[in-house]
C-alpha atoms as a PDB file:
ATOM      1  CA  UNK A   1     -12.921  -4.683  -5.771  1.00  0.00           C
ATOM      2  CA  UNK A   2     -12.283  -3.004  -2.626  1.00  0.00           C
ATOM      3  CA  UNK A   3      -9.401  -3.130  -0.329  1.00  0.00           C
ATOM      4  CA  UNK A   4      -8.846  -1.309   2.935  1.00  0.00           C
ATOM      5  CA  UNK A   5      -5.115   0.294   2.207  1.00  0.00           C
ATOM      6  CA  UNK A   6      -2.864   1.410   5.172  1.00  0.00           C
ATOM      7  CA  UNK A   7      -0.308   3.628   5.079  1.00  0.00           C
ATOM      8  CA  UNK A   8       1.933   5.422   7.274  1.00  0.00           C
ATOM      9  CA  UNK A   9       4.883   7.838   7.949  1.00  0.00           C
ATOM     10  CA  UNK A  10       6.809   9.257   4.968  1.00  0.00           C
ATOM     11  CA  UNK A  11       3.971   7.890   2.658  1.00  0.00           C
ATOM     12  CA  UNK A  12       1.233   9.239   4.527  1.00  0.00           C
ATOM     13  CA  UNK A  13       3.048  12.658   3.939  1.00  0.00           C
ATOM     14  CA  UNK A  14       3.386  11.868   0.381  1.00  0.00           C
ATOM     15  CA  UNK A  15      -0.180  11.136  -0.375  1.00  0.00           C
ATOM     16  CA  UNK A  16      -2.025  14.164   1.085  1.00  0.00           C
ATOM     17  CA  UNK A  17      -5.187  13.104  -0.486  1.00  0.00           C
ATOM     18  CA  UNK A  18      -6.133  10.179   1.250  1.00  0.00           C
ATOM     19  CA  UNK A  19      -6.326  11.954   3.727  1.00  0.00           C
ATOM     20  CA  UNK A  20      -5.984   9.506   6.367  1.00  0.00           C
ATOM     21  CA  UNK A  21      -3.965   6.387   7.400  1.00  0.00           C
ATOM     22  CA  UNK A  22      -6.846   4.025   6.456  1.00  0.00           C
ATOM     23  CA  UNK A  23      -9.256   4.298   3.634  1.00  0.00           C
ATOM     24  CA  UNK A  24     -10.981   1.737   1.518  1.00  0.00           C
ATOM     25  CA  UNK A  25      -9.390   1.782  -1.723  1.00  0.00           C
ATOM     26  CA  UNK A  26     -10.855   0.571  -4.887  1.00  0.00           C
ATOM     27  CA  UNK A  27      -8.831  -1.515  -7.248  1.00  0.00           C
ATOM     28  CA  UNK A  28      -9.599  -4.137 -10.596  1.00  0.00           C
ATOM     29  CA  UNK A  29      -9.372  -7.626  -9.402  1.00  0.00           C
ATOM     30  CA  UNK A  30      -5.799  -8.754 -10.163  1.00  0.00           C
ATOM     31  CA  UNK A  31      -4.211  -5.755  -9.342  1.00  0.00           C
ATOM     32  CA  UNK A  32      -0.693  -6.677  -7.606  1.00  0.00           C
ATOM     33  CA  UNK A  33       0.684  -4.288  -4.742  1.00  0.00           C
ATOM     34  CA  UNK A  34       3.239  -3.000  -7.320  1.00  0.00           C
ATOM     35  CA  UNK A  35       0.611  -1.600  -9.276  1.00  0.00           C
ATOM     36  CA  UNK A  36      -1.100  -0.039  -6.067  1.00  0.00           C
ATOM     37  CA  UNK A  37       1.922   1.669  -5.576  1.00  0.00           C
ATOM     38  CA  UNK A  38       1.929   2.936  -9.492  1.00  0.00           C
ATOM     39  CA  UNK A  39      -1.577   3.948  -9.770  1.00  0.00           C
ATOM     40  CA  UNK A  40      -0.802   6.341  -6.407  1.00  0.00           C
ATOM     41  CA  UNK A  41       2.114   7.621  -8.074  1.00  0.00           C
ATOM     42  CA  UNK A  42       4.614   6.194  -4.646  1.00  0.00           C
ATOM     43  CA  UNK A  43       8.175   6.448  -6.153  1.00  0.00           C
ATOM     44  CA  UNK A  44      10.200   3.264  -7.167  1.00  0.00           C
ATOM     45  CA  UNK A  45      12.159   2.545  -3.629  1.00  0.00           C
ATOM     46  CA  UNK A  46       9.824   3.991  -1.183  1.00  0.00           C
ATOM     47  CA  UNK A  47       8.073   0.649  -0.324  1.00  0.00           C
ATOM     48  CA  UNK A  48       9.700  -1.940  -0.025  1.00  0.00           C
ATOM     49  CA  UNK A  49       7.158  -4.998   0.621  1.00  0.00           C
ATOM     50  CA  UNK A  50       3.287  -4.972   2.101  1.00  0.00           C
ATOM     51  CA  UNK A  51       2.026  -6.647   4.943  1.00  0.00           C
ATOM     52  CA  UNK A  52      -1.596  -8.679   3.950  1.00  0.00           C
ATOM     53  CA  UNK A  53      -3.823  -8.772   6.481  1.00  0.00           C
ATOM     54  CA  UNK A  54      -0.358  -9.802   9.067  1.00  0.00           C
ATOM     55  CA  UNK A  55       1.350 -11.400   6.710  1.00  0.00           C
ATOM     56  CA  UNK A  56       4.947  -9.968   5.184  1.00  0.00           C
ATOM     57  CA  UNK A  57       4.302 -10.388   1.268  1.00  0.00           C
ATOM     58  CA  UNK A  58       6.313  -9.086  -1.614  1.00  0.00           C
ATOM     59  CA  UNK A  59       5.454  -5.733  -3.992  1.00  0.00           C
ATOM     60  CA  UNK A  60       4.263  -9.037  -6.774  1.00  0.00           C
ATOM     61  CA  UNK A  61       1.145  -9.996  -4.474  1.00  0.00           C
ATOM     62  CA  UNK A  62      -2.492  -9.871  -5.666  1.00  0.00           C
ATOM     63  CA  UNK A  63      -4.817  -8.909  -3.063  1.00  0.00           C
ATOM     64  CA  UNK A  64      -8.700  -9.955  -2.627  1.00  0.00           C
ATOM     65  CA  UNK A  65     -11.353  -8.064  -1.835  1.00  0.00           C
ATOM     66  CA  UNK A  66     -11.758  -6.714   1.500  1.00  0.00           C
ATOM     67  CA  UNK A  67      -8.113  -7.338   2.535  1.00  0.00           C
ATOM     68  CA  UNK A  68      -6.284  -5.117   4.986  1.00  0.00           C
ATOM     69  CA  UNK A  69      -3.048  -4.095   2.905  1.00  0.00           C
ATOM     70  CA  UNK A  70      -0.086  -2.252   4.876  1.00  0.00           C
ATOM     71  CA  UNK A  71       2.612  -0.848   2.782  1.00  0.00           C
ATOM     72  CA  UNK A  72       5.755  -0.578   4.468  1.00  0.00           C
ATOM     73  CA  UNK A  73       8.064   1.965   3.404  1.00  0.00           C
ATOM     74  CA  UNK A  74      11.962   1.609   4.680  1.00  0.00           C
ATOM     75  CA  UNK A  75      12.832   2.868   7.739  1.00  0.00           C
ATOM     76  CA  UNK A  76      15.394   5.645   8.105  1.00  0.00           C
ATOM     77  CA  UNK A  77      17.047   6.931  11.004  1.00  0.00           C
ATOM     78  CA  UNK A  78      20.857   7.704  12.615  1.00  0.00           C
END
């Protein structure tokens, strides 16, 4: 299945290859957001949660096909 997976700041930095902020992303149906994260090789820690087409859901999620998925790294600052 396909996905359209968003990503920005730090992780856009850390995964060069996508090359964008947006790309359609393909996945096995039953994949959860954790395992997203694995299969791109994102550190434990640098997302936190995902936001599903708008809505805040945890790293345990399944997605369908076609959703928008936003991972959301934490935000640093001083």
């Amino acid at each position: 299945m396909k996905i359209n997976l968003v990503i920005w700041g730090s992780l856009k930095e850390l995964l060069p290859h996508l090359q964008k902020e947006y790309t359609d992303y393909q996945v096995l149906e039953g994949t959860s957001i954790e395992n997203i994260t694995k299969q791109l090789e994102i550190p434990d820690g640098l997302v936190l949660n995902a936001s599903v087409d708008g809505v805040l859901q945890d790293l345990d999620y399944i997605p369908f096909d076609g959703q928008r998925v936003v991972l959301l790294s934490p935000i640093a600052g001083g």
